[in-house]
Protein backbone atom coordinates (compact mmCIF):
# COMPACT_ATOMS: atom_id res chain seq x y z
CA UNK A 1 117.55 66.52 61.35
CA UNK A 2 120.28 67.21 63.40
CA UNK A 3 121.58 65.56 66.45
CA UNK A 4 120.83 68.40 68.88
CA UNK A 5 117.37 67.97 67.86
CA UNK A 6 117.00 64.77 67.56
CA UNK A 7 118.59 64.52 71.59
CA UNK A 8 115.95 66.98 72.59
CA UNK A 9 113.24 64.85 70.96
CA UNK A 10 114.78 61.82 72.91
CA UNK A 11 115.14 63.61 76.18
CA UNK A 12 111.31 65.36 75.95
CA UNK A 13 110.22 61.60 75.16
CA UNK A 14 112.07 60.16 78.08
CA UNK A 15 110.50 62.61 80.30
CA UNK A 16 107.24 62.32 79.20
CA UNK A 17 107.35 58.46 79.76
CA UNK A 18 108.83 58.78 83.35
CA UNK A 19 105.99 61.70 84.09
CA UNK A 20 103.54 59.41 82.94
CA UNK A 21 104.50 56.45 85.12
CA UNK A 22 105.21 59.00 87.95
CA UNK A 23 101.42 60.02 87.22
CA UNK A 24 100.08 56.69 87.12
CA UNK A 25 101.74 54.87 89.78
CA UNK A 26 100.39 58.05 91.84
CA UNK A 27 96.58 57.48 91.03
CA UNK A 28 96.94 53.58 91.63
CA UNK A 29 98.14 54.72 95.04
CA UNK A 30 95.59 56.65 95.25
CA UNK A 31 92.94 54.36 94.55
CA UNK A 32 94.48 51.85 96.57
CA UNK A 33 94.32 54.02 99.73
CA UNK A 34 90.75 54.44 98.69
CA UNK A 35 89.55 50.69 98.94
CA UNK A 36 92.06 50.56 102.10
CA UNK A 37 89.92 53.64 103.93
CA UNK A 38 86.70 51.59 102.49
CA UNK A 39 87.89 48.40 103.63
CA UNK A 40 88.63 49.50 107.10
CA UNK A 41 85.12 51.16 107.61
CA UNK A 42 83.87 47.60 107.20
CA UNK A 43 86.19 46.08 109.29
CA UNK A 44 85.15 48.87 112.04
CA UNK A 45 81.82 48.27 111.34
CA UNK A 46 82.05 44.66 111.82
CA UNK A 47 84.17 44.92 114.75
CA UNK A 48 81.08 47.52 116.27
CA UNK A 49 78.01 44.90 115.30
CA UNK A 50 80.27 41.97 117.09
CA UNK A 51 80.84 44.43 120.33
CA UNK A 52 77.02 45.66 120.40
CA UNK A 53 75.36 41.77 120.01
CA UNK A 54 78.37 40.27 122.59
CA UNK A 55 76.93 43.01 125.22
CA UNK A 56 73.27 42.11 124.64
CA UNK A 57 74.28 38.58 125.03
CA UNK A 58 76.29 39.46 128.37
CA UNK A 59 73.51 42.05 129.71
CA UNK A 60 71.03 39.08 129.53
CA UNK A 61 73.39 36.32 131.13
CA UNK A 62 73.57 39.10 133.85
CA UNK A 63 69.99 39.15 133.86
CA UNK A 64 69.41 35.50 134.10
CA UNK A 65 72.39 35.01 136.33
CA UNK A 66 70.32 37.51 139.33
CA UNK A 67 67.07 36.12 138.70
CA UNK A 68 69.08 32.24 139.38
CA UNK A 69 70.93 33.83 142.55
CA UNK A 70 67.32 35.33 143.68
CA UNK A 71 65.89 31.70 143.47
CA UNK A 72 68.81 30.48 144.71
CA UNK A 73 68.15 32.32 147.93
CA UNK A 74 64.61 31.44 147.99
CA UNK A 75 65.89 27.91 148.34
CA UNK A 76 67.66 28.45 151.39
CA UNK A 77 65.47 30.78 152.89
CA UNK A 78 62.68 28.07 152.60
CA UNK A 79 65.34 25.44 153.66
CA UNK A 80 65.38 27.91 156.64
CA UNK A 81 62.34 28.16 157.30
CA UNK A 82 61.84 23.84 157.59
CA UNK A 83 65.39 23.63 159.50
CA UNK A 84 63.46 26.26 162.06
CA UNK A 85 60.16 24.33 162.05
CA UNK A 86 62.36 21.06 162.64
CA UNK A 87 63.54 21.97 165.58
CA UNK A 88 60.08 23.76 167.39
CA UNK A 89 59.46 19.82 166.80
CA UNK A 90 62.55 18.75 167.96
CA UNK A 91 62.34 20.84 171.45
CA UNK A 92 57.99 20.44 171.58
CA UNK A 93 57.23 23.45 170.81
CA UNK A 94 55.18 22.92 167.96
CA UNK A 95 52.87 20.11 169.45
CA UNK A 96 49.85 21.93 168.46
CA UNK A 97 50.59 21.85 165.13
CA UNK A 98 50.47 18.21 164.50
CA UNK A 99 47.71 17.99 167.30
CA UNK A 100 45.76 20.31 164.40
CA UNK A 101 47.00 18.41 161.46
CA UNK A 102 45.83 14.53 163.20
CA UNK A 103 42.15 16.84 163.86
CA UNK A 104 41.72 17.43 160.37
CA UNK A 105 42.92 14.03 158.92
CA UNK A 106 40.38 12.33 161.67
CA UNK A 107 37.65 14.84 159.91
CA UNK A 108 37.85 13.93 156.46
């Protein structure tokens, strides 16, 4: 064989190789961007399922925070309401109230 062929060989082998790795290094990247796409669908769909149950969870501690603010103010509007009757006693003007309670007690 002769040198210049043998070079050419050499050369056409050398390329081949550093095609081939070019080739194959290309496809692993490829495959690797792949499971990164895949992995960060899950990651979003994690992230999505977390956001969705934390709102329930906040809508009802909303809820139950109203409803304890609406009893809340039933409290004081009943505490009102004795404050109010206290002082009809307090100024007499709500004499015939116990005058009707002491009735029905002697009745019984």
């Amino acid at each position: 064989m002769s040198t210049g062929l043998i070079i050419v060989i050499v050369v056409a082998a050398v390329l081949l190789i550093a095609l081939l790795g070019f080739l194959l290094t290309r496809a692993g990247s490829l495959a690797e961007r792949r499971r990164l796409k895949q992995r960060r669908k899950q990651a979003i769909a994690r992230h999505e399922e977390q956001a969705e149950a934390r709102t329930r969870s906040a809508e009802e501690a909303e809820r139950r925070a109203r409803i304890a603010i609406q009893e809340a103010e039933r409290e004081r509007a009943e505490a009102r309401v004795h404050r109010e009757r206290a002082a009809l006693h307090d100024r007499g003007f709500a004499d015939q109230e116990l005058t009707r309670s002491s009735h029905r007690s002697e009745d019984t």
